[in-house]
PDB file of N, CA and C in Angstrom:
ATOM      1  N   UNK A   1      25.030  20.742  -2.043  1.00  0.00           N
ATOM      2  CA  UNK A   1      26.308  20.871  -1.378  1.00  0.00           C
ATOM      3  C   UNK A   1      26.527  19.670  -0.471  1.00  0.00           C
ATOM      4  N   UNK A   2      27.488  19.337  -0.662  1.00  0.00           N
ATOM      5  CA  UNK A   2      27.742  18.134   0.708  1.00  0.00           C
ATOM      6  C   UNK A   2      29.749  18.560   1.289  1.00  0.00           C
ATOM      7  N   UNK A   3      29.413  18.333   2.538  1.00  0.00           N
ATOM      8  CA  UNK A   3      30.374  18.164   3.487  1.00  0.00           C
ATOM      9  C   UNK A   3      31.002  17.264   3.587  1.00  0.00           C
ATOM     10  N   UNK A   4      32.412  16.885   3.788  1.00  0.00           N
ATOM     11  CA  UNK A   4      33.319  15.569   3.538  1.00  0.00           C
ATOM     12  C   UNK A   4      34.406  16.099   4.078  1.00  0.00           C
ATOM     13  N   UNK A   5      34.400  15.486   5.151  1.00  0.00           N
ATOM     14  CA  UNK A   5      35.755  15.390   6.226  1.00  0.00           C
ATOM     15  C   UNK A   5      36.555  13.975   6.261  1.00  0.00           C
ATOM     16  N   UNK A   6      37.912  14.703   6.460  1.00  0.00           N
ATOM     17  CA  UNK A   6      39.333  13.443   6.063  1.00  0.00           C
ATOM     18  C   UNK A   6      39.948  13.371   7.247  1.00  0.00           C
ATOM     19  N   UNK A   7      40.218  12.306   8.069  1.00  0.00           N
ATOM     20  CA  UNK A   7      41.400  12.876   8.941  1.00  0.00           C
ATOM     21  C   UNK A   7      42.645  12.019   8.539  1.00  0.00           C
ATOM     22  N   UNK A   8      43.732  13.009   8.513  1.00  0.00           N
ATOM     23  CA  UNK A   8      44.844  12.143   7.495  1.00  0.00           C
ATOM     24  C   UNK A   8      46.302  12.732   8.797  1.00  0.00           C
ATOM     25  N   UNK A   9      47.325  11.607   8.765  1.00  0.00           N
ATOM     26  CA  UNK A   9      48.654  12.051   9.451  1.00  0.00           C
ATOM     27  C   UNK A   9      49.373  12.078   8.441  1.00  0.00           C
ATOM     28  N   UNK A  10      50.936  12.527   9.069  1.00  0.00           N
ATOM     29  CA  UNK A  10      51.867  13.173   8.470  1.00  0.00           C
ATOM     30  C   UNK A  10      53.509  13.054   8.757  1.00  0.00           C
ATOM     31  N   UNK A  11      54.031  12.205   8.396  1.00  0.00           N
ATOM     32  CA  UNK A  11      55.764  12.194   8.926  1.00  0.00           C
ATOM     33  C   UNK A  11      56.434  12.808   8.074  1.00  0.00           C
ATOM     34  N   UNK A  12      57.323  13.630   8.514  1.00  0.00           N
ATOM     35  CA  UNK A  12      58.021  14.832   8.149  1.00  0.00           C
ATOM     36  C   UNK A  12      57.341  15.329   7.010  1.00  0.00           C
ATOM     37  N   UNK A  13      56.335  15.794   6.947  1.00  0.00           N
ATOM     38  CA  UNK A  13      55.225  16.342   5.910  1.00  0.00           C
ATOM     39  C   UNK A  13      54.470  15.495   4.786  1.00  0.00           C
ATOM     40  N   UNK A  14      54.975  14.319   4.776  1.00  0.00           N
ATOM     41  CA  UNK A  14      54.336  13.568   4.177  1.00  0.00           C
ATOM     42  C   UNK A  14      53.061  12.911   4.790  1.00  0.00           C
ATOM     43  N   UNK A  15      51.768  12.816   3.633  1.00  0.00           N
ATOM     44  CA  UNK A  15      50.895  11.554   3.825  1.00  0.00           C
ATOM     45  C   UNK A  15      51.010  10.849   4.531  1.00  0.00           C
ATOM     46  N   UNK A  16      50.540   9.747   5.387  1.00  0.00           N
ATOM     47  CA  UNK A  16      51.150   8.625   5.781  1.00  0.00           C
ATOM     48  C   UNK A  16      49.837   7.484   4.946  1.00  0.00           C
ATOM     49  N   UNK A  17      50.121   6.644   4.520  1.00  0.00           N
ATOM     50  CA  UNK A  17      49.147   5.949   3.655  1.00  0.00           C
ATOM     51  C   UNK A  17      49.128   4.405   3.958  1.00  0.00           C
ATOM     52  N   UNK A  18      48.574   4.452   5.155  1.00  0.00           N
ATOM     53  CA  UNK A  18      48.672   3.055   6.087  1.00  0.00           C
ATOM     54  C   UNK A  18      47.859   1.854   5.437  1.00  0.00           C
ATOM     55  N   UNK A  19      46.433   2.544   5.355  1.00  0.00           N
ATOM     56  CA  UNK A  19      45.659   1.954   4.490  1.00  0.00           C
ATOM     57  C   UNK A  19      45.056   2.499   3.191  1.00  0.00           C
ATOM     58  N   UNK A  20      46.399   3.435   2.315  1.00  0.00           N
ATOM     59  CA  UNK A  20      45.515   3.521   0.933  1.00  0.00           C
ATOM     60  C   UNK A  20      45.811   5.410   1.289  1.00  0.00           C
ATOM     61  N   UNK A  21      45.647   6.153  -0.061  1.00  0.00           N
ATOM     62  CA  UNK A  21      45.659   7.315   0.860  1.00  0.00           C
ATOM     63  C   UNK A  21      44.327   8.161   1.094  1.00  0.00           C
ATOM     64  N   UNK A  22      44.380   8.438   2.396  1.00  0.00           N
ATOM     65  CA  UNK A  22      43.294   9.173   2.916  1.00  0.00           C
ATOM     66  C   UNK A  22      42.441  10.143   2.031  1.00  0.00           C
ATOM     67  N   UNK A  23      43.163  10.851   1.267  1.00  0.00           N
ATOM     68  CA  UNK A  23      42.470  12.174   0.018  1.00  0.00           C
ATOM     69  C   UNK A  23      42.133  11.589  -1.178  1.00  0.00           C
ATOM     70  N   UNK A  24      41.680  10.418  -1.340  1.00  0.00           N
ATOM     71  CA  UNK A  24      41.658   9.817  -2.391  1.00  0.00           C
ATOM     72  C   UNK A  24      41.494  10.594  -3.631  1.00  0.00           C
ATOM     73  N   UNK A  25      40.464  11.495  -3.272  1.00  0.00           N
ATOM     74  CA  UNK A  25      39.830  12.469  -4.593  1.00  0.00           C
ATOM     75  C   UNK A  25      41.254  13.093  -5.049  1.00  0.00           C
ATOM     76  N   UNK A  26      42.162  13.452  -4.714  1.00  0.00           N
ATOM     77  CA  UNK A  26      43.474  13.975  -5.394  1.00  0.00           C
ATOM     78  C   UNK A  26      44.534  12.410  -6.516  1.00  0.00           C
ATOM     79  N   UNK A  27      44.795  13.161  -7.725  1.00  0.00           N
ATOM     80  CA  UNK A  27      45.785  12.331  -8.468  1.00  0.00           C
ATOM     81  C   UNK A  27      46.771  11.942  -7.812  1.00  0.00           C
ATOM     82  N   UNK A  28      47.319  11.133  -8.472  1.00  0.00           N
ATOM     83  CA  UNK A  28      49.103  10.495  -8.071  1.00  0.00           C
ATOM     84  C   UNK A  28      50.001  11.652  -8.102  1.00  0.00           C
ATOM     85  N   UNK A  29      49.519  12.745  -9.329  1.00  0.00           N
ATOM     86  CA  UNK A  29      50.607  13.916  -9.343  1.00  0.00           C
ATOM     87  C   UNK A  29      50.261  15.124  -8.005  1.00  0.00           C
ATOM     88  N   UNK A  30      48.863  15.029  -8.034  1.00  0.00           N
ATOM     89  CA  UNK A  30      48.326  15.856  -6.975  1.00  0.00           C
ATOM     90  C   UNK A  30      48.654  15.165  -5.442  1.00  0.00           C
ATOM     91  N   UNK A  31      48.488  13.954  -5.215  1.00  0.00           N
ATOM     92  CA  UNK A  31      49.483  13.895  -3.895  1.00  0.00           C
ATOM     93  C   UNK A  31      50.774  14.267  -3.311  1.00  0.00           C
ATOM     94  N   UNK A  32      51.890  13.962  -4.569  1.00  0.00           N
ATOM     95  CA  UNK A  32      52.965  14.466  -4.518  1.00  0.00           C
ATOM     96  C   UNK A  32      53.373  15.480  -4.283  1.00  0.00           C
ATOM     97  N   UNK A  33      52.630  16.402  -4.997  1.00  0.00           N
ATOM     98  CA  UNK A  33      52.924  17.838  -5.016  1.00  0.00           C
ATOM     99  C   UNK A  33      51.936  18.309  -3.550  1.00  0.00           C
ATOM    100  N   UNK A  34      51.546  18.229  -3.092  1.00  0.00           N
ATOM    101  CA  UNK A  34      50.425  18.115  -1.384  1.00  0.00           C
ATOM    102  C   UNK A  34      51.404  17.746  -0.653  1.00  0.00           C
ATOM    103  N   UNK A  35      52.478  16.537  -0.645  1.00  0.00           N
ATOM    104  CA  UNK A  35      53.416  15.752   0.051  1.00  0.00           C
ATOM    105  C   UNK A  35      54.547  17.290  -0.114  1.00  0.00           C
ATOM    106  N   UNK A  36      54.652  17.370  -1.248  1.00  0.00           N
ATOM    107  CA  UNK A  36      56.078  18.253  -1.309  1.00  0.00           C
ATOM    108  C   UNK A  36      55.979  19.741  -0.756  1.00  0.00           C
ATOM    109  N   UNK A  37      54.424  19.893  -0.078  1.00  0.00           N
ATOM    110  CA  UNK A  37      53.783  21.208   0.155  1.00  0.00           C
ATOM    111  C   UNK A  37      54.360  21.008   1.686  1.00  0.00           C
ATOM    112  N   UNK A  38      53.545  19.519   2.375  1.00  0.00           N
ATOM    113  CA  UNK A  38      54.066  19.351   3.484  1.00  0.00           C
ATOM    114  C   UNK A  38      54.995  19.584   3.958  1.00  0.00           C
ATOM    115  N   UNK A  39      56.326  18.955   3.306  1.00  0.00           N
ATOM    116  CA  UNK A  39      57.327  18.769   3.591  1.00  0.00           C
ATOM    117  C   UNK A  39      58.320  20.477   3.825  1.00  0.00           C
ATOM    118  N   UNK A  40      58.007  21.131   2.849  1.00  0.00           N
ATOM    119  CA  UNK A  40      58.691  22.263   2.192  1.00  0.00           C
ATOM    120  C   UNK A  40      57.950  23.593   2.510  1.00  0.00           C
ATOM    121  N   UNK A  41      56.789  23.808   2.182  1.00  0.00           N
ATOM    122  CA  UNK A  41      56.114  24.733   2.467  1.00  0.00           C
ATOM    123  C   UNK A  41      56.158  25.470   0.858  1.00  0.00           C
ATOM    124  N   UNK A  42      56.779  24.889   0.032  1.00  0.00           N
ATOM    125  CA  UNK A  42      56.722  25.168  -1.203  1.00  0.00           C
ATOM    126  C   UNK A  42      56.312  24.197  -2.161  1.00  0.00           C
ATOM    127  N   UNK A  43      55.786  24.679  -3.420  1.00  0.00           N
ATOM    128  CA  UNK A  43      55.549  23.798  -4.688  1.00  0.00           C
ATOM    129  C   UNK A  43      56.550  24.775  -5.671  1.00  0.00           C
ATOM    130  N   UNK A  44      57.287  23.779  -6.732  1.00  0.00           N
ATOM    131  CA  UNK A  44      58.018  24.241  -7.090  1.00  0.00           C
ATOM    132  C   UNK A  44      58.828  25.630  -6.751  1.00  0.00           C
ATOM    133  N   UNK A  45      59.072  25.739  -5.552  1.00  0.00           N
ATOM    134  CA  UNK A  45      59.948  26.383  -5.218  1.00  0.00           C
ATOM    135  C   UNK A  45      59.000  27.481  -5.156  1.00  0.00           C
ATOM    136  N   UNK A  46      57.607  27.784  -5.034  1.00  0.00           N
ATOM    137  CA  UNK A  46      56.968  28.739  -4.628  1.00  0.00           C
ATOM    138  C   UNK A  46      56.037  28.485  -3.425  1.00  0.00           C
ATOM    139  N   UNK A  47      56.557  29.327  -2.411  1.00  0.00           N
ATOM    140  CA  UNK A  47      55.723  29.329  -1.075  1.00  0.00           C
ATOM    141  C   UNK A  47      54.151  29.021  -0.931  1.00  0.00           C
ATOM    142  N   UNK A  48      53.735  28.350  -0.554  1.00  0.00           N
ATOM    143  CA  UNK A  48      52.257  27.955  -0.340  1.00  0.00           C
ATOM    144  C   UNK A  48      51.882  27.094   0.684  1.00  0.00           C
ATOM    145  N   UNK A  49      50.588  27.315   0.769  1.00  0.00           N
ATOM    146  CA  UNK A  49      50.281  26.346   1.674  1.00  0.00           C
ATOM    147  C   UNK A  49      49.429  25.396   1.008  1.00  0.00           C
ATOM    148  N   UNK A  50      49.023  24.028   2.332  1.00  0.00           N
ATOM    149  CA  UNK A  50      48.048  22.773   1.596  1.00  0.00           C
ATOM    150  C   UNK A  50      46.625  23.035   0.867  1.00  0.00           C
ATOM    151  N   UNK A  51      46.387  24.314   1.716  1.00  0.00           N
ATOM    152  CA  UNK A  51      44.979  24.718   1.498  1.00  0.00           C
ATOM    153  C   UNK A  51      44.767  25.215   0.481  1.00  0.00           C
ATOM    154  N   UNK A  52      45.839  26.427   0.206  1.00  0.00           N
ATOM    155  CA  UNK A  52      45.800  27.213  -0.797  1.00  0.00           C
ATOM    156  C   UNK A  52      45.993  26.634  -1.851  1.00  0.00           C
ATOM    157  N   UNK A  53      47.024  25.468  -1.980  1.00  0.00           N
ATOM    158  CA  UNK A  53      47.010  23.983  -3.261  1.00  0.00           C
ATOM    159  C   UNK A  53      45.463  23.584  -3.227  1.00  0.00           C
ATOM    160  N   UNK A  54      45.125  23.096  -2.365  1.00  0.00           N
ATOM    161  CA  UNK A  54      43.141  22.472  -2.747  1.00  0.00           C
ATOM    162  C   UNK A  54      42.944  23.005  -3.509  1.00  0.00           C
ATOM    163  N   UNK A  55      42.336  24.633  -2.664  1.00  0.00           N
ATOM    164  CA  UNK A  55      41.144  25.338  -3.087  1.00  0.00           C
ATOM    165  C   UNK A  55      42.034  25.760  -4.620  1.00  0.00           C
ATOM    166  N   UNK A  56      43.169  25.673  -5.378  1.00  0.00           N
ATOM    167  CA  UNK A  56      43.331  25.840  -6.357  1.00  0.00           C
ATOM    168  C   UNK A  56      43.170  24.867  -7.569  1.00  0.00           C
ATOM    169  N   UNK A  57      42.436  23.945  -7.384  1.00  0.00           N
ATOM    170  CA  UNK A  57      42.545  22.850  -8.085  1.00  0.00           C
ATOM    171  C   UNK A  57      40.493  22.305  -8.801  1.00  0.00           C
ATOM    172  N   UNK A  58      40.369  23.303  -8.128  1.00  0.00           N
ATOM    173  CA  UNK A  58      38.728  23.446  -8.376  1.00  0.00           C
ATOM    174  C   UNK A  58      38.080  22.315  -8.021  1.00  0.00           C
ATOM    175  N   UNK A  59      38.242  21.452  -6.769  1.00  0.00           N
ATOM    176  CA  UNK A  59      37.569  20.356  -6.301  1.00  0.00           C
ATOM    177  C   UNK A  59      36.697  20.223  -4.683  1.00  0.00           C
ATOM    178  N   UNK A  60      36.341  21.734  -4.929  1.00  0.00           N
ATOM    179  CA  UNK A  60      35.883  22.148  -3.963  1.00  0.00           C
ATOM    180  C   UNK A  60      36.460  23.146  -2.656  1.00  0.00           C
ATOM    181  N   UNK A  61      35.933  23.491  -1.775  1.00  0.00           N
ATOM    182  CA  UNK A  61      36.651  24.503  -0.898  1.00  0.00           C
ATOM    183  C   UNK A  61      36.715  23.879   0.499  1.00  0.00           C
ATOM    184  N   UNK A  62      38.360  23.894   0.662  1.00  0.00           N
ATOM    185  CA  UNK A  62      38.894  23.402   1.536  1.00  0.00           C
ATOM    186  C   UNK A  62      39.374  23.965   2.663  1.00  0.00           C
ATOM    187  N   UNK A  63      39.036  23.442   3.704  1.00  0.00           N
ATOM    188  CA  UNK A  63      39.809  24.171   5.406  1.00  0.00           C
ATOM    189  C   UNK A  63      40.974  22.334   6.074  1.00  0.00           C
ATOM    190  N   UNK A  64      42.079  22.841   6.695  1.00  0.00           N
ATOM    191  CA  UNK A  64      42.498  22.530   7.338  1.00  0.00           C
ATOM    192  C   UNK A  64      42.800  22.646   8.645  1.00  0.00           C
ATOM    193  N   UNK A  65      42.473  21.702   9.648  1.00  0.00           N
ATOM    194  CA  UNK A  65      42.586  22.217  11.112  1.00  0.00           C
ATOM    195  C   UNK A  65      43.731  20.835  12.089  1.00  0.00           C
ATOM    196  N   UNK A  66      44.875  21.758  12.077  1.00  0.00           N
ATOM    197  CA  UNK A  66      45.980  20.663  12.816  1.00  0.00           C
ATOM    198  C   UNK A  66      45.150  20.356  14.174  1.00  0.00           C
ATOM    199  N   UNK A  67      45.536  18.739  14.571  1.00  0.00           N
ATOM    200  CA  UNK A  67      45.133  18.599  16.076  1.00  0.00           C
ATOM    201  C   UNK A  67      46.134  17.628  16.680  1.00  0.00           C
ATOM    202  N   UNK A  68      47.192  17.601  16.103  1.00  0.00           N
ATOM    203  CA  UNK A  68      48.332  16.807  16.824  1.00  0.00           C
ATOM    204  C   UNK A  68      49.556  17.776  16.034  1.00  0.00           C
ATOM    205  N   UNK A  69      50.709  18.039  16.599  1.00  0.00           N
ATOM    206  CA  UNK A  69      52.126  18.819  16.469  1.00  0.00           C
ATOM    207  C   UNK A  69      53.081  18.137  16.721  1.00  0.00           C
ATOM    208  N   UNK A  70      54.041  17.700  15.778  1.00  0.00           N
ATOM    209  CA  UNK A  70      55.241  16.663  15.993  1.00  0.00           C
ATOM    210  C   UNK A  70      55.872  17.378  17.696  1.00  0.00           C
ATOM    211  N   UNK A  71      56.016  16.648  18.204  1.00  0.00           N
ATOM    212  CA  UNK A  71      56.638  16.450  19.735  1.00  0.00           C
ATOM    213  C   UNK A  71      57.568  15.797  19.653  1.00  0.00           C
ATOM    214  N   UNK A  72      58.566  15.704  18.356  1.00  0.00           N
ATOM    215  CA  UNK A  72      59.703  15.030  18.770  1.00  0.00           C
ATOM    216  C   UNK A  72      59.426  13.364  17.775  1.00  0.00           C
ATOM    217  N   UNK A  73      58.170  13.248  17.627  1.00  0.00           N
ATOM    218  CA  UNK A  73      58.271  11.627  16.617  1.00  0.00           C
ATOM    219  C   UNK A  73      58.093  12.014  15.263  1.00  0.00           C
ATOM    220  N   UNK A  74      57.464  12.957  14.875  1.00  0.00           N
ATOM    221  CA  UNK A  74      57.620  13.512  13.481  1.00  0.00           C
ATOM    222  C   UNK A  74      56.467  13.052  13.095  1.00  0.00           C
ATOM    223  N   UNK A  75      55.324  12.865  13.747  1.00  0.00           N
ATOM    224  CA  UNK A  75      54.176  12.575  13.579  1.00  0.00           C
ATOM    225  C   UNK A  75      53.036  13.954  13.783  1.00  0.00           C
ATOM    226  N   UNK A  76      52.563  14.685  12.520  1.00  0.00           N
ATOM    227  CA  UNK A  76      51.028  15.348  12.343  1.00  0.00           C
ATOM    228  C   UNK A  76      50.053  14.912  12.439  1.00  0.00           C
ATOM    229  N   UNK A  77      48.952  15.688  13.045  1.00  0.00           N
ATOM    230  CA  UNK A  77      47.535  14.802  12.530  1.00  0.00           C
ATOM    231  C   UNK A  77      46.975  16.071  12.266  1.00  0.00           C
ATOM    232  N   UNK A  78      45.877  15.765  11.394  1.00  0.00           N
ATOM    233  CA  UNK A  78      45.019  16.965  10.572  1.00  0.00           C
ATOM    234  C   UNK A  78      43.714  16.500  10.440  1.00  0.00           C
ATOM    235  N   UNK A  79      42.946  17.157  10.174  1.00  0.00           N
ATOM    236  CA  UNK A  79      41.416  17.183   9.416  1.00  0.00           C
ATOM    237  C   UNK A  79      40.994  17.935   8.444  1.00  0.00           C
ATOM    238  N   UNK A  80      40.300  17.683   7.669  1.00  0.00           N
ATOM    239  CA  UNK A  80      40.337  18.264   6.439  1.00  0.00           C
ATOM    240  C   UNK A  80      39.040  17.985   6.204  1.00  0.00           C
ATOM    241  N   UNK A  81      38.282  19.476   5.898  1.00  0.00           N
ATOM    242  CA  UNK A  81      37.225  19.953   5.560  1.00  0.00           C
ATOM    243  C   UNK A  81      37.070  20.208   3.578  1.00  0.00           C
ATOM    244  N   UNK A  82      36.138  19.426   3.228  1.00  0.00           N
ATOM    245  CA  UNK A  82      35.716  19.665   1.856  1.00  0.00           C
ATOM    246  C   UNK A  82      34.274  19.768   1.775  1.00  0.00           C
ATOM    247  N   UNK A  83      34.273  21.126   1.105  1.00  0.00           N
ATOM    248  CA  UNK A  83      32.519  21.353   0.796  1.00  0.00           C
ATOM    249  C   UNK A  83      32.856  21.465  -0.904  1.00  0.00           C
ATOM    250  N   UNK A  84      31.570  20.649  -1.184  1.00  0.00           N
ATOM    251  CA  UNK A  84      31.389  20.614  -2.896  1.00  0.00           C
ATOM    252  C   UNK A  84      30.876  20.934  -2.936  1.00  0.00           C
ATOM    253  N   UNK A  85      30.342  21.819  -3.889  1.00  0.00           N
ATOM    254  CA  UNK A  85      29.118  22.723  -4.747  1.00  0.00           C
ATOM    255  C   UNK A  85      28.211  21.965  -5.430  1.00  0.00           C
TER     256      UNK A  85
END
């Protein structure tokens, strides 16, 4: 098992990908749809959350823990917990 922590931000629910994006282990289609989770709180128009997208994708089991809350700049910050089997 190994442990692998991300810390990634967020403007208006999106990624922010300053240098490259932070979740690397996710596809081009799998960011998007993570981005459109952010943003919406839905994937295709069905309610979900980021986590519940991970841990559905079989790339291990994922926790998210916010530690910054837009205050007005539209800026998130997060951490992101991945344990692999």
């Amino acid at each position: 098992m190994a442990l692998e922590t991300y810390q990634f931000e967020t403007s208006m629910g999106e990624v922010r990908e300053i240098f490259g994006h932070p979740l690397h282990f996710l596809s081009e289609q799998q960011r998007k749809e993570f981005n459109q989770i952010g943003y919406s709180g839905k994937l295709n128009g069905v309610k979900t959350s980021r986590t519940e997208y991970l841990n559905s994708l079989n790339k291990g089991e994922f926790s998210i823990l916010q530690t910054k809350w837009d205050n007005g700049d539209f800026i998130e910050k997060f951490v992101l917990s991945r344990n692999t089997k």
